[in-house]
Protein backbone atom coordinates (compact mmCIF):
# COMPACT_ATOMS: atom_id res chain seq x y z
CA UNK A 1 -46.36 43.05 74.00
CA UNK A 2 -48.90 41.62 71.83
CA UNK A 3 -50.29 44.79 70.93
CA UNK A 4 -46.84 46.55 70.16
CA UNK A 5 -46.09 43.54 67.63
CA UNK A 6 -49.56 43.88 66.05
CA UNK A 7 -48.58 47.82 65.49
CA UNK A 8 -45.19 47.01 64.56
CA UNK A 9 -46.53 44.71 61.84
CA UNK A 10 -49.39 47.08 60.17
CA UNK A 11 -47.02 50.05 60.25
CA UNK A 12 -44.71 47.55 57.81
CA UNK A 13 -47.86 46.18 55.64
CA UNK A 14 -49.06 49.71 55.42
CA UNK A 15 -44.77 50.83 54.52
CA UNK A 16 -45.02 47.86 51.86
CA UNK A 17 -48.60 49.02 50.48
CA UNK A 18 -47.38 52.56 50.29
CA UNK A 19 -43.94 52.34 48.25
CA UNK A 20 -45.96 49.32 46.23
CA UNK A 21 -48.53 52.12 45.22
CA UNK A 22 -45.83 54.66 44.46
CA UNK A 23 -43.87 52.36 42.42
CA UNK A 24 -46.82 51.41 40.22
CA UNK A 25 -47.08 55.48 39.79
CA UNK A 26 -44.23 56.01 38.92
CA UNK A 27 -44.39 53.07 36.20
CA UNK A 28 -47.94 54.38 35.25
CA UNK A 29 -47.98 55.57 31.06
CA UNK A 30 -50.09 58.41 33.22
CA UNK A 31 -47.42 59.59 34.86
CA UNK A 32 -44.80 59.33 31.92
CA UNK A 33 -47.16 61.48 29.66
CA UNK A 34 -47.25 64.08 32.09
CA UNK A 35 -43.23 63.97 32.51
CA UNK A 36 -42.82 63.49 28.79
CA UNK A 37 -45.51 66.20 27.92
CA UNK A 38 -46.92 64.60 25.14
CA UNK A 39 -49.86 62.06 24.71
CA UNK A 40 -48.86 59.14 21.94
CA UNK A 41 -52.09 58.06 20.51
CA UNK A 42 -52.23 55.39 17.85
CA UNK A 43 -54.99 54.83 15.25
CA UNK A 44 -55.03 54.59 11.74
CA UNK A 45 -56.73 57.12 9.65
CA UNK A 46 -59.20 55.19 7.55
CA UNK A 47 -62.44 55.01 9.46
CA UNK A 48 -64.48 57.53 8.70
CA UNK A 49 -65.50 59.25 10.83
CA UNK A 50 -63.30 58.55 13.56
CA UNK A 51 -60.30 58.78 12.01
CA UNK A 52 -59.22 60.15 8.21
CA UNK A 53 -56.99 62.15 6.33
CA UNK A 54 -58.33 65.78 5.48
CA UNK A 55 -57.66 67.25 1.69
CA UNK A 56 -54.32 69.10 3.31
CA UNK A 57 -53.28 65.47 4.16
CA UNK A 58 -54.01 66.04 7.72
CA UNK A 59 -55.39 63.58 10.20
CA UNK A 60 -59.30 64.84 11.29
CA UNK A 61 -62.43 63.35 13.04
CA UNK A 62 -63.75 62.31 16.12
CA UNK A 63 -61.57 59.93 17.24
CA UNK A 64 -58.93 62.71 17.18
CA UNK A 65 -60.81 65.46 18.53
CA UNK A 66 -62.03 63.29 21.62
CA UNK A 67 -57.80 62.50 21.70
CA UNK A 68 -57.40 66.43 21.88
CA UNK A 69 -59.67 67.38 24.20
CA UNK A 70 -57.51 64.61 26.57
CA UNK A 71 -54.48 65.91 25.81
CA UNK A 72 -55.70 69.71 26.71
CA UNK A 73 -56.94 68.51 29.67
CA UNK A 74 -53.74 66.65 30.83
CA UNK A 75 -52.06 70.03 29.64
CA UNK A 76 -49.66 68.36 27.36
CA UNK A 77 -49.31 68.39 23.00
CA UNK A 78 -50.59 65.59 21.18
CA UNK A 79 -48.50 63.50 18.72
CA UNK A 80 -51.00 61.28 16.45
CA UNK A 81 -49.24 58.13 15.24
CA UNK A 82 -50.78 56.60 12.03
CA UNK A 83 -50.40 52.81 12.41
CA UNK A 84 -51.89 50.19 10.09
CA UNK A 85 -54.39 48.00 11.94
CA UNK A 86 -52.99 44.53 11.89
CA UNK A 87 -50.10 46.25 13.66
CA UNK A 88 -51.68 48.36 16.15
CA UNK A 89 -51.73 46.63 19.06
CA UNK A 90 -48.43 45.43 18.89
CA UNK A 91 -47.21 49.27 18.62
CA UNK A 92 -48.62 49.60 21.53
CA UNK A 93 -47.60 46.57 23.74
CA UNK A 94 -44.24 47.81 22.45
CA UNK A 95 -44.50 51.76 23.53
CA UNK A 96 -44.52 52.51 20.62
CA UNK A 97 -47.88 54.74 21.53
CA UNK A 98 -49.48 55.12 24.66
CA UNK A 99 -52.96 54.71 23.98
CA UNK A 100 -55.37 53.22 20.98
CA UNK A 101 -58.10 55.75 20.85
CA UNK A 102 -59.24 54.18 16.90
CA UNK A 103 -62.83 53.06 16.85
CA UNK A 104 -61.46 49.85 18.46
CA UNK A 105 -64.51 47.11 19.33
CA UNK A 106 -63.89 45.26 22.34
CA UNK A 107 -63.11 41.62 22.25
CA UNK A 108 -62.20 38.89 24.44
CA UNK A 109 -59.42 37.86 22.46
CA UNK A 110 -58.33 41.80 22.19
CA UNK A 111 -59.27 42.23 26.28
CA UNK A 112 -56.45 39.14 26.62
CA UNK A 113 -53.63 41.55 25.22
CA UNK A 114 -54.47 45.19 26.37
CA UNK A 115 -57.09 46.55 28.77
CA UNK A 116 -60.12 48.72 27.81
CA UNK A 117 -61.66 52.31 29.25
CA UNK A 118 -65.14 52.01 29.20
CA UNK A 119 -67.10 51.83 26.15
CA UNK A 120 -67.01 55.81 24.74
CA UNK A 121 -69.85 54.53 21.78
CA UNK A 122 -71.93 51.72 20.72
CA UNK A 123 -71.96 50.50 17.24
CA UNK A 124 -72.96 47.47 15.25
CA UNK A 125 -72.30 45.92 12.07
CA UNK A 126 -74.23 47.05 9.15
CA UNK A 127 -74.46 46.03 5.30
CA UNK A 128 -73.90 47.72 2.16
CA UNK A 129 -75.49 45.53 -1.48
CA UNK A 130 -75.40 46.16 -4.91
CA UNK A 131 -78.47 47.98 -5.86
CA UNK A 132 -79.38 44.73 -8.13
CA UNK A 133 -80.23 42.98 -4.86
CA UNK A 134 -82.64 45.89 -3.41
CA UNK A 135 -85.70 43.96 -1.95
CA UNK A 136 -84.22 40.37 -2.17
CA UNK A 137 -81.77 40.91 0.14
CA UNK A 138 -83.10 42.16 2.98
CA UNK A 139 -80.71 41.28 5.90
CA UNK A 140 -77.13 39.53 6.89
CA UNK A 141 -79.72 36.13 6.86
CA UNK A 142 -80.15 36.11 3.45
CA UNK A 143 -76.21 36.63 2.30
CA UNK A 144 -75.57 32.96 3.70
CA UNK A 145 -75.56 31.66 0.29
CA UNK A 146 -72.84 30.63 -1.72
CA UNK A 147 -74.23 32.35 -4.14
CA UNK A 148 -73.20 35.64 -2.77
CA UNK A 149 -70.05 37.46 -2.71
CA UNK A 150 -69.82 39.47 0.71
CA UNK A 151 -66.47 41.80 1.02
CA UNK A 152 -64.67 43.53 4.04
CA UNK A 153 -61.79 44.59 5.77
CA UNK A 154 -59.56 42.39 6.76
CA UNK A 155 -58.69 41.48 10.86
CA UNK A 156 -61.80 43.34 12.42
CA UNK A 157 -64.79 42.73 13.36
CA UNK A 158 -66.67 42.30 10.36
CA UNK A 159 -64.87 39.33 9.15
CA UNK A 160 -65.63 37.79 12.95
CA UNK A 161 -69.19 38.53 11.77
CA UNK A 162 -69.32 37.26 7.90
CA UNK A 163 -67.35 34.11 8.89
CA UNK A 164 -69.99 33.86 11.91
CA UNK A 165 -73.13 34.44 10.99
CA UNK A 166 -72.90 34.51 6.69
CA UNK A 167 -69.95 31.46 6.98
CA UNK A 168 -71.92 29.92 3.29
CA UNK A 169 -71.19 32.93 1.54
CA UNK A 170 -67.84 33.77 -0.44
CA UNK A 171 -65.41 36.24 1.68
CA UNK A 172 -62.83 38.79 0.19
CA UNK A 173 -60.74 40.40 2.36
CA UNK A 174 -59.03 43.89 2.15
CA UNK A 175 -56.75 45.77 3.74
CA UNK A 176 -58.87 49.13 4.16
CA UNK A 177 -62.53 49.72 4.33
CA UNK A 178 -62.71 51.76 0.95
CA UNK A 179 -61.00 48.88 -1.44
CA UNK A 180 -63.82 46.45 0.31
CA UNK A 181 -66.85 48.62 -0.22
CA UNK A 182 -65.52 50.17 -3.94
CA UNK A 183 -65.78 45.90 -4.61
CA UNK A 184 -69.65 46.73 -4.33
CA UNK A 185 -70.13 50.09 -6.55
CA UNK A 186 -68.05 48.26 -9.11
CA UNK A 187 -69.94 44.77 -9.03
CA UNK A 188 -67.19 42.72 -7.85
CA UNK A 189 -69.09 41.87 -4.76
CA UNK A 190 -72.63 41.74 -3.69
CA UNK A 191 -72.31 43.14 0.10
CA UNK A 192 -70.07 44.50 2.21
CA UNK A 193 -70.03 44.45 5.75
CA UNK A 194 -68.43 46.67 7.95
CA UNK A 195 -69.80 49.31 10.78
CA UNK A 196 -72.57 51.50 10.98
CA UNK A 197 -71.12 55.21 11.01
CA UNK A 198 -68.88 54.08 7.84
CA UNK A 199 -71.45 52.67 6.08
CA UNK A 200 -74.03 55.83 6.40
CA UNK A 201 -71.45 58.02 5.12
CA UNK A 202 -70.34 55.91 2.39
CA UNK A 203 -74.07 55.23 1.34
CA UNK A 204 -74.46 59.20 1.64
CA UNK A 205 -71.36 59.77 -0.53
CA UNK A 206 -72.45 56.94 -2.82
CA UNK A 207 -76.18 57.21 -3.15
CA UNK A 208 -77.14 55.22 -6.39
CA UNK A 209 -74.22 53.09 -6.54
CA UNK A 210 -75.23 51.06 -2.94
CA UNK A 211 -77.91 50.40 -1.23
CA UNK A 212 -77.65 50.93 2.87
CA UNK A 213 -79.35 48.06 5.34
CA UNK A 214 -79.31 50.04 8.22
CA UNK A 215 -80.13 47.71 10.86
CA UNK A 216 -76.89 46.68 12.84
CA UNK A 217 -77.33 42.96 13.62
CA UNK A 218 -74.24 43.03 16.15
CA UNK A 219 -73.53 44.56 19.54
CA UNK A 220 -70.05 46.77 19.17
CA UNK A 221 -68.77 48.90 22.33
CA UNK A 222 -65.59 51.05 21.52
CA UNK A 223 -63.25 51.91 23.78
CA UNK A 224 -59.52 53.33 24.05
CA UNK A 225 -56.84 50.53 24.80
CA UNK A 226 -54.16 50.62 27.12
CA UNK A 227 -51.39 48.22 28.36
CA UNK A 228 -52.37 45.92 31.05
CA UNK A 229 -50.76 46.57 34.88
CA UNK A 230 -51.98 50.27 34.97
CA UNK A 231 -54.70 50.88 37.04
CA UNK A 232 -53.68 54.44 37.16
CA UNK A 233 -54.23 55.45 33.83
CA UNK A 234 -57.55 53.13 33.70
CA UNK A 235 -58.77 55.47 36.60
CA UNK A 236 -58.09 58.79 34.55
CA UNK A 237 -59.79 57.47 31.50
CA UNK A 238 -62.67 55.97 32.87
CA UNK A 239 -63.23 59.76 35.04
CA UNK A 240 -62.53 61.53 32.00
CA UNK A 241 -64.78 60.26 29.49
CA UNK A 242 -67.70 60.57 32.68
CA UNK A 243 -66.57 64.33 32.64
CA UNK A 244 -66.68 64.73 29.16
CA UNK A 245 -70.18 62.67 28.96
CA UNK A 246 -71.19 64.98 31.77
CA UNK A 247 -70.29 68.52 30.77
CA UNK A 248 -71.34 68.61 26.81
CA UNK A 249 -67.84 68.16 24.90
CA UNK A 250 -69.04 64.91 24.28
CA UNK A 251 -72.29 65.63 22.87
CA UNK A 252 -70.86 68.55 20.41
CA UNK A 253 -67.89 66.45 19.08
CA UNK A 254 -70.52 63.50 18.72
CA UNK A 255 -72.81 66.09 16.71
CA UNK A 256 -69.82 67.54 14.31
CA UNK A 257 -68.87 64.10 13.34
CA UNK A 258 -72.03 62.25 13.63
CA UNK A 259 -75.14 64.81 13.03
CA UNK A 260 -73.73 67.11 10.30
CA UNK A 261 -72.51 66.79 6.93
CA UNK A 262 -70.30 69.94 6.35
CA UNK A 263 -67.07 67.94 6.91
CA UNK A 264 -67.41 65.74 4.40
CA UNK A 265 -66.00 68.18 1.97
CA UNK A 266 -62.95 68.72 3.75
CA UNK A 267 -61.98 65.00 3.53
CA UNK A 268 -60.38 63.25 0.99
C-alpha cells in the first residue's frame, strides 16, 4: 500500500511540475515572438557604434546587426524601437519591447529590475580632454579637482563613475553622448567621460580638437536585458550568443563595427 501511495504521489508532483513548466512556456516573451513573428528590440540610436542613425535616417551598427542575426535565426522580422535611455527600461517592463539589446552595462541596481544574458562585450570607461591639458592630465586621478570641468551623459554609467571616482570635480550632464563631448571641442568643459568604443571614434572623427586617454579605468560587461520570470528566453540567449561566439558571426560583425573605418561615412 505504501508503495502505491508513494507512486500515486510522484505521478501528481511530476503532473504539477509538468503543466507548471508548460505554463511558464507559454508565458515565455520566447514563445510570444515566435507566435507574434516579430522580435521587439529596444535601444536608442546614439551610441556609436552600437547603435546610430545612418545618412538615409536609418538605424545601423552592431548592436542591430547582432539583433538581426537573432531574429533570422528565430525565423521571424525584426521591428527596432528607438527609445530614449532614461525610458528604456521602463518600455520594457511595460512590453513595450521585448528585449534591450543597446550597449547596456550591467548593474546591480539595473540586475534588480530586469535580468541579463551573459555579457556579449567588455568595455570600460575612457576620457576625452581638451588638447590644452595634453600631458597634465594624464588620467581620471588627476580630474578630481574642482578646478576641472568633466561632462557626460546623463543616467549611465559614466556619471556612476565621475561622481565616484572624480566626485571634486564640476559635473554637466547631457542628454546624449554628442552634446557632452561637443562641450570639450568647444572649451566648455575640460573632459568627458563616457565609454571606450565611443570615445575612439569620436577622437578619430575629431583628431585635433580632443585628445583620447585610452586606458579604461572601469570594468563594463554588456549584455541584452530581459524581464525577470523567464528562464526560457534566458536559455535561448545565453545558447545563442555561445553559437554565434562559436561559429564566426560574432567575430565579423565585431570586425565591421569595431576594426574598420569604412562605415563611418555612411553615418550621420
Amino acid at each position: 500500500m505504501k508503495k502505491l501511495v508513494a507512486a500515486i504521489m510522484m505521478l501528481f508532483y511530476v503532473g504539477i511540475a509538468s503543466a507548471s513548466d508548460n505554463d511558464l512556456w507559454e508565458k515565455s516573451t520566447l514563445n510570444q515572438i515566435v507566435k507574434r513573428g516579430s522580435l521587439e528590440v529596444c535601444l536608442e540610436a546614439g551610441y556609436m557604434p552600437f547603435e546610430m542613425r545612418d545618412k538615409a535616417g536609418r538605424i545601423v551598427g552592431f548592436d542591430v546587426d547582432m539583433a538581426k542575426t537573432m531574429a533570422h535565426a528565430m525565423d521571424v522580422k525584426l521591428v527596432l524601437r528607438n527609445t530614449d535611455w532614461d525610458g528604456i527600461i521602463p518600455a520594457l517592463l511595460t512590453s513595450k519591447c521585448d528585449i534591450i539589446m543597446s550597449g547596456m552595462t550591467i548593474t546591480a541596481q539595473r540586475n534588480l529590475k530586469v535580468n541579463f544574458a551573459h555579457p556579449y562585450i567588455v568595455i570600460g570607461q575612457t576620457i576625452l580632454i581638451n588638447p590644452k591639458l595634453k600631458g597634465i592630465v594624464k588620467s581620471y586621478q588627476d580630474l578630481n579637482n574642482p578646478k576641472y570641468t568633466i561632462a557626460t551623459k546623463l543616467g549611465v554609467t559614466g556619471e556612476i563613475a565621475s561622481k565616484k571616482l572624480m566626485g571634486k570635480a564640476k559635473l554637466q550632464l547631457f542628454g546624449t553622448e554628442s552634446e557632452a563631448a561637443l562641450q570639450v571641442v568647444n572649451g566648455k568643459a575640460d573632459a568627458f567621460v563616457y565609454d571606450l568604443p565611443y570615445n575612439a571614434i569620436y577622437a578619430a572623427q575629431n583628431e585635433g580638437k580632443v585628445v583620447l586617454l585610452d586606458k579604461p579605468f572601469t570594468y563594463e560587461p554588456l549584455a541584452w536585458a530581459i524581464r525577470k520570470g523567464d528562464p526560457d528566453f534566458l536559455n535561448f540567449l545565453n545558447n545563442y550568443l555561445a553559437q554565434v561566439k562559436g561559429d564566426g558571426t560574432y567575430d565579423k560583425i565585431y570586425h565591421k563595427w569595431f576594426k574598420t573605418k569604412e562605415w563611418l561615412s555612411t553615418v550621420q
